[in-house]
C-alpha atoms as a PDB file:
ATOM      1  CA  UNK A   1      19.730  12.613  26.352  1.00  0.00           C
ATOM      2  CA  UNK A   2      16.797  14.343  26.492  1.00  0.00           C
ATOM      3  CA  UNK A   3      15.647  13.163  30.429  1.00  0.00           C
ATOM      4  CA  UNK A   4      19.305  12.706  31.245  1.00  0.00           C
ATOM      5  CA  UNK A   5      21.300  15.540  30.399  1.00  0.00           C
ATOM      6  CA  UNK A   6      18.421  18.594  28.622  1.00  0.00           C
ATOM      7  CA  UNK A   7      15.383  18.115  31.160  1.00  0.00           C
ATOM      8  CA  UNK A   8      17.589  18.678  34.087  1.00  0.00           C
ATOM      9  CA  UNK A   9      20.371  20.791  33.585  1.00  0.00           C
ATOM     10  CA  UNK A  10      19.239  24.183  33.063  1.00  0.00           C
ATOM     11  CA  UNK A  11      22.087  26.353  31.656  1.00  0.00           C
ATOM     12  CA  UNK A  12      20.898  27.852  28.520  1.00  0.00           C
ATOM     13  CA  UNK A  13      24.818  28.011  27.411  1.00  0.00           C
ATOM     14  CA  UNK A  14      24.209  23.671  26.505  1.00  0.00           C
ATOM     15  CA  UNK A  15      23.484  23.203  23.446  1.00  0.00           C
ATOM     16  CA  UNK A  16      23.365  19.817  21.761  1.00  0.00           C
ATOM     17  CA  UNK A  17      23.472  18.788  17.817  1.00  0.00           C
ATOM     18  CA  UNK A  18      21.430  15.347  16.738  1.00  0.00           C
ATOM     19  CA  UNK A  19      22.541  13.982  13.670  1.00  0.00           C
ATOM     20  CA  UNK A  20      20.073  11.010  12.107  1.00  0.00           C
ATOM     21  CA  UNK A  21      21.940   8.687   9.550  1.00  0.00           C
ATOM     22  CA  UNK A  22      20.327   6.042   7.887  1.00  0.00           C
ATOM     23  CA  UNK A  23      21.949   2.985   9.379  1.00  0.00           C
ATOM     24  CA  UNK A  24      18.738   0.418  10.303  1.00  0.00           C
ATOM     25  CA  UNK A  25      16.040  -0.457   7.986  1.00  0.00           C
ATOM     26  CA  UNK A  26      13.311   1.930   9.010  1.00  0.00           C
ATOM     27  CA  UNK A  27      15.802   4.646   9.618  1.00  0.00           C
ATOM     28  CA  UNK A  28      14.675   7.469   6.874  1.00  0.00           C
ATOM     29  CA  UNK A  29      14.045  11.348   6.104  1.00  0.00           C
ATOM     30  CA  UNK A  30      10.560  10.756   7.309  1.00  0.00           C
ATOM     31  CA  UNK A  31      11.118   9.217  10.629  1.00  0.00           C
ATOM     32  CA  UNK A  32      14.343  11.640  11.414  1.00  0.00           C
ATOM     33  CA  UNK A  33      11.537  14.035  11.046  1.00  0.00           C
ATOM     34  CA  UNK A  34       9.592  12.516  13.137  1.00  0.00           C
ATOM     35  CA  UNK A  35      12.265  12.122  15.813  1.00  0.00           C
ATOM     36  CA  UNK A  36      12.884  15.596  17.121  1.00  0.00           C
ATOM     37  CA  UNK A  37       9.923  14.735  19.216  1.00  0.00           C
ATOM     38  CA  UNK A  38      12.114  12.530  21.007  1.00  0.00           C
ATOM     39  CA  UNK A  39      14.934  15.253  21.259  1.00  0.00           C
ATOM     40  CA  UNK A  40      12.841  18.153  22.200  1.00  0.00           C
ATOM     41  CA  UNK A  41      14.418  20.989  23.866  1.00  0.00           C
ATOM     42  CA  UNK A  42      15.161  24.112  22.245  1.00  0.00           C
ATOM     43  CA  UNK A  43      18.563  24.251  22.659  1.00  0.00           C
ATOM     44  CA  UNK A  44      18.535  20.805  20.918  1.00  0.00           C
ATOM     45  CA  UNK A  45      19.152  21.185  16.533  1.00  0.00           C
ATOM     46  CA  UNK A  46      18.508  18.169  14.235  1.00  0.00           C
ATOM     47  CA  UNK A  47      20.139  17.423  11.334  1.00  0.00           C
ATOM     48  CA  UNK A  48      19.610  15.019   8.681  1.00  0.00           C
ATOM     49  CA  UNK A  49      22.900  13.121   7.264  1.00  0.00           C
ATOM     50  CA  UNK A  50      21.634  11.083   4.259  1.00  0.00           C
ATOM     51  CA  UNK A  51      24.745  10.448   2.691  1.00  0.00           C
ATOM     52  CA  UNK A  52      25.993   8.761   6.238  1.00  0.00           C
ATOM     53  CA  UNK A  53      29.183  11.009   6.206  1.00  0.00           C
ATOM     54  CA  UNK A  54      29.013  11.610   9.803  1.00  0.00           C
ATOM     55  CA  UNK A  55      29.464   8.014  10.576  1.00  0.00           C
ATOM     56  CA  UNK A  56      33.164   7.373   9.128  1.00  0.00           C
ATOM     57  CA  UNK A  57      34.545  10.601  10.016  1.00  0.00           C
ATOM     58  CA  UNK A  58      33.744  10.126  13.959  1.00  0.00           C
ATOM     59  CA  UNK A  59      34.537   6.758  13.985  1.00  0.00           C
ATOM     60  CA  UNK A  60      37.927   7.484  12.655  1.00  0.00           C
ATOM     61  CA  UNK A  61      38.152   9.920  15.213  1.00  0.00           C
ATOM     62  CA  UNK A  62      36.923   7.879  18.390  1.00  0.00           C
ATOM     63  CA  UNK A  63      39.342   4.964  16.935  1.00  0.00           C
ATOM     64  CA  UNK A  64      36.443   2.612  16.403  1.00  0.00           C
ATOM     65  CA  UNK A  65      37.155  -0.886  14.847  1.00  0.00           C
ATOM     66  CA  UNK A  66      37.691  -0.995  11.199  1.00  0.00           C
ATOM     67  CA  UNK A  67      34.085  -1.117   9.608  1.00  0.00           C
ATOM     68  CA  UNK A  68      32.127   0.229  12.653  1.00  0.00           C
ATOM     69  CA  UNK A  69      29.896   3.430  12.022  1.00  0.00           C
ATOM     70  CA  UNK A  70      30.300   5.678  15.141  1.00  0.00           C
ATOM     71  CA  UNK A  71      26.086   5.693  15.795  1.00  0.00           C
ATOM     72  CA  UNK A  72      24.625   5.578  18.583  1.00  0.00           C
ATOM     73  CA  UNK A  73      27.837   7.474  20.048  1.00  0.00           C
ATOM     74  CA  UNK A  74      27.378  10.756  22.823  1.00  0.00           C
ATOM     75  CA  UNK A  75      30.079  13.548  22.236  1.00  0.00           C
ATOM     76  CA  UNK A  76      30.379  16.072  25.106  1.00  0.00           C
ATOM     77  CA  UNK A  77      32.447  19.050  24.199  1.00  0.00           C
ATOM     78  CA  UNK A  78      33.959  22.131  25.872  1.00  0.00           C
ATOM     79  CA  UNK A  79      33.155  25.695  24.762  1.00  0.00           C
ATOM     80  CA  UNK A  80      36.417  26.013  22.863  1.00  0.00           C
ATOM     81  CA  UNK A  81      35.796  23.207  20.539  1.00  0.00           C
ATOM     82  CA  UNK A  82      35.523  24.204  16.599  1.00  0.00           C
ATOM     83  CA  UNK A  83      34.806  22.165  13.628  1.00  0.00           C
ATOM     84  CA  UNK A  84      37.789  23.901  11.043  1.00  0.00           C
ATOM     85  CA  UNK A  85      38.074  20.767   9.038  1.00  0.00           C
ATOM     86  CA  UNK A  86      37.833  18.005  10.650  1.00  0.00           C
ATOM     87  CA  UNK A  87      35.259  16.767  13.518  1.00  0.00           C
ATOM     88  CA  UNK A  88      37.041  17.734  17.165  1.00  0.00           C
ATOM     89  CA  UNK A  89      38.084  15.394  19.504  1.00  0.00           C
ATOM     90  CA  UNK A  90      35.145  15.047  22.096  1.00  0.00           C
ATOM     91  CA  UNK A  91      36.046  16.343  25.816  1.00  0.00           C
ATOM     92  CA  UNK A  92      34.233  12.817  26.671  1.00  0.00           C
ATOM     93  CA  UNK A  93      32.103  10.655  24.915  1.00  0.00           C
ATOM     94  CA  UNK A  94      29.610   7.213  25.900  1.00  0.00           C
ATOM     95  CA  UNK A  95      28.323   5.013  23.270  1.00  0.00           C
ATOM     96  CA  UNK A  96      25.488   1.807  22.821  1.00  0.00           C
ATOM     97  CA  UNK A  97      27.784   0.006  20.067  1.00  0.00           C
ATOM     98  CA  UNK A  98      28.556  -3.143  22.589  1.00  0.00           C
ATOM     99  CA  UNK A  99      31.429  -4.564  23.784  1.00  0.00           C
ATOM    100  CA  UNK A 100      34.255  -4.284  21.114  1.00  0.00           C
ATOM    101  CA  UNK A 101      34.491  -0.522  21.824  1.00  0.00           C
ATOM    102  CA  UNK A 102      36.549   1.250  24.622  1.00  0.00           C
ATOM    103  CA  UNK A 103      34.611   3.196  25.974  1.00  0.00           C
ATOM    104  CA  UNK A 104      32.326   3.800  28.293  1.00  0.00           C
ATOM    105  CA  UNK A 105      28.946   2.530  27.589  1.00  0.00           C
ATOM    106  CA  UNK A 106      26.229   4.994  27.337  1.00  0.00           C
ATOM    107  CA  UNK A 107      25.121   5.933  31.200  1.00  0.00           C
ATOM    108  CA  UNK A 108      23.218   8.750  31.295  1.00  0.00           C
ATOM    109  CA  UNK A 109      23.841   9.787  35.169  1.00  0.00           C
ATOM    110  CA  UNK A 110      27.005  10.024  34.091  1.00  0.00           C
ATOM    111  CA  UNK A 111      26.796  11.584  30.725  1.00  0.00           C
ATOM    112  CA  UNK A 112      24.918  14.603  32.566  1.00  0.00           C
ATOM    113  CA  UNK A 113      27.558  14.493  35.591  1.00  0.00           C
ATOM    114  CA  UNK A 114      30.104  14.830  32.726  1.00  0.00           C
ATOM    115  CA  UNK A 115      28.270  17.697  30.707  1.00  0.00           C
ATOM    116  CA  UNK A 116      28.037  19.629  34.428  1.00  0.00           C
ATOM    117  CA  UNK A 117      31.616  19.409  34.824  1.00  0.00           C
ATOM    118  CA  UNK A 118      32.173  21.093  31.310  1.00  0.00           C
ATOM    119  CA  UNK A 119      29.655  24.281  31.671  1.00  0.00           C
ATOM    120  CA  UNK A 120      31.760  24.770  35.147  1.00  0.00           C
ATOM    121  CA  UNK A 121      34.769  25.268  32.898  1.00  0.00           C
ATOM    122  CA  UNK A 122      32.605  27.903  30.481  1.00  0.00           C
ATOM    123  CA  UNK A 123      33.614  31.450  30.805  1.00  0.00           C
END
């Protein structure tokens, strides 16, 4: 996301939220601190979800297969989406979980063409 979307589209109304669950092995508080380096714009905010509660809650949402944590997934939202209580339904969303899911697989041309499209509808 970082080349695709944050190093070359400008608008300082983008914002985008990185949650780091520990799903893999190696995945822990230490190397989620590590990782904003990979995410490193400012209008980029990390957060670190050690009880994995993200994971359920969006895959429920994005009507993942029973089982399957929603990681790895790309939510693009509009300006009028709020968290009240429950996660919003993404404008669009890609993901890297393989086949089984509908959905388009992570693209990052067309992530960013996607994210464009929303800031024109920003008012």
């Amino acid at each position: 996301m970082q080349s695709s979307v944050l190093d070359v589209i400008d608008d300082p109304s983008l914002r985008a939220y990185v949650a780091w669950v520990p799903i893999l092995p190696e995945d822990s508080l230490d190397a989620a601190r590590e990782a904003p380096s990979l995410v490193r714009d400012e209008r980029a905010s990390h957060f670190w979800d050690a009880e994995r509660s993200l994971p359920p809650l969006f895959a429920s949402l994005l009507g993942l297969p029973e089982g399957a944590p929603a990681w790895d997934v790309y939510l693009a939202y509009d300006g009028t989406a709020r968290w009240v209580d429950a996660p919003p339904r993404p404008s669009f969303w890609h993901h890297q979980l393989g086949e089984q899911v509908r959905a388009p697989v992570l693209d990052g041309e067309a992530f960013a063409d996607g994210v464009r499209a929303l800031l024109t509808t920003v008012g």
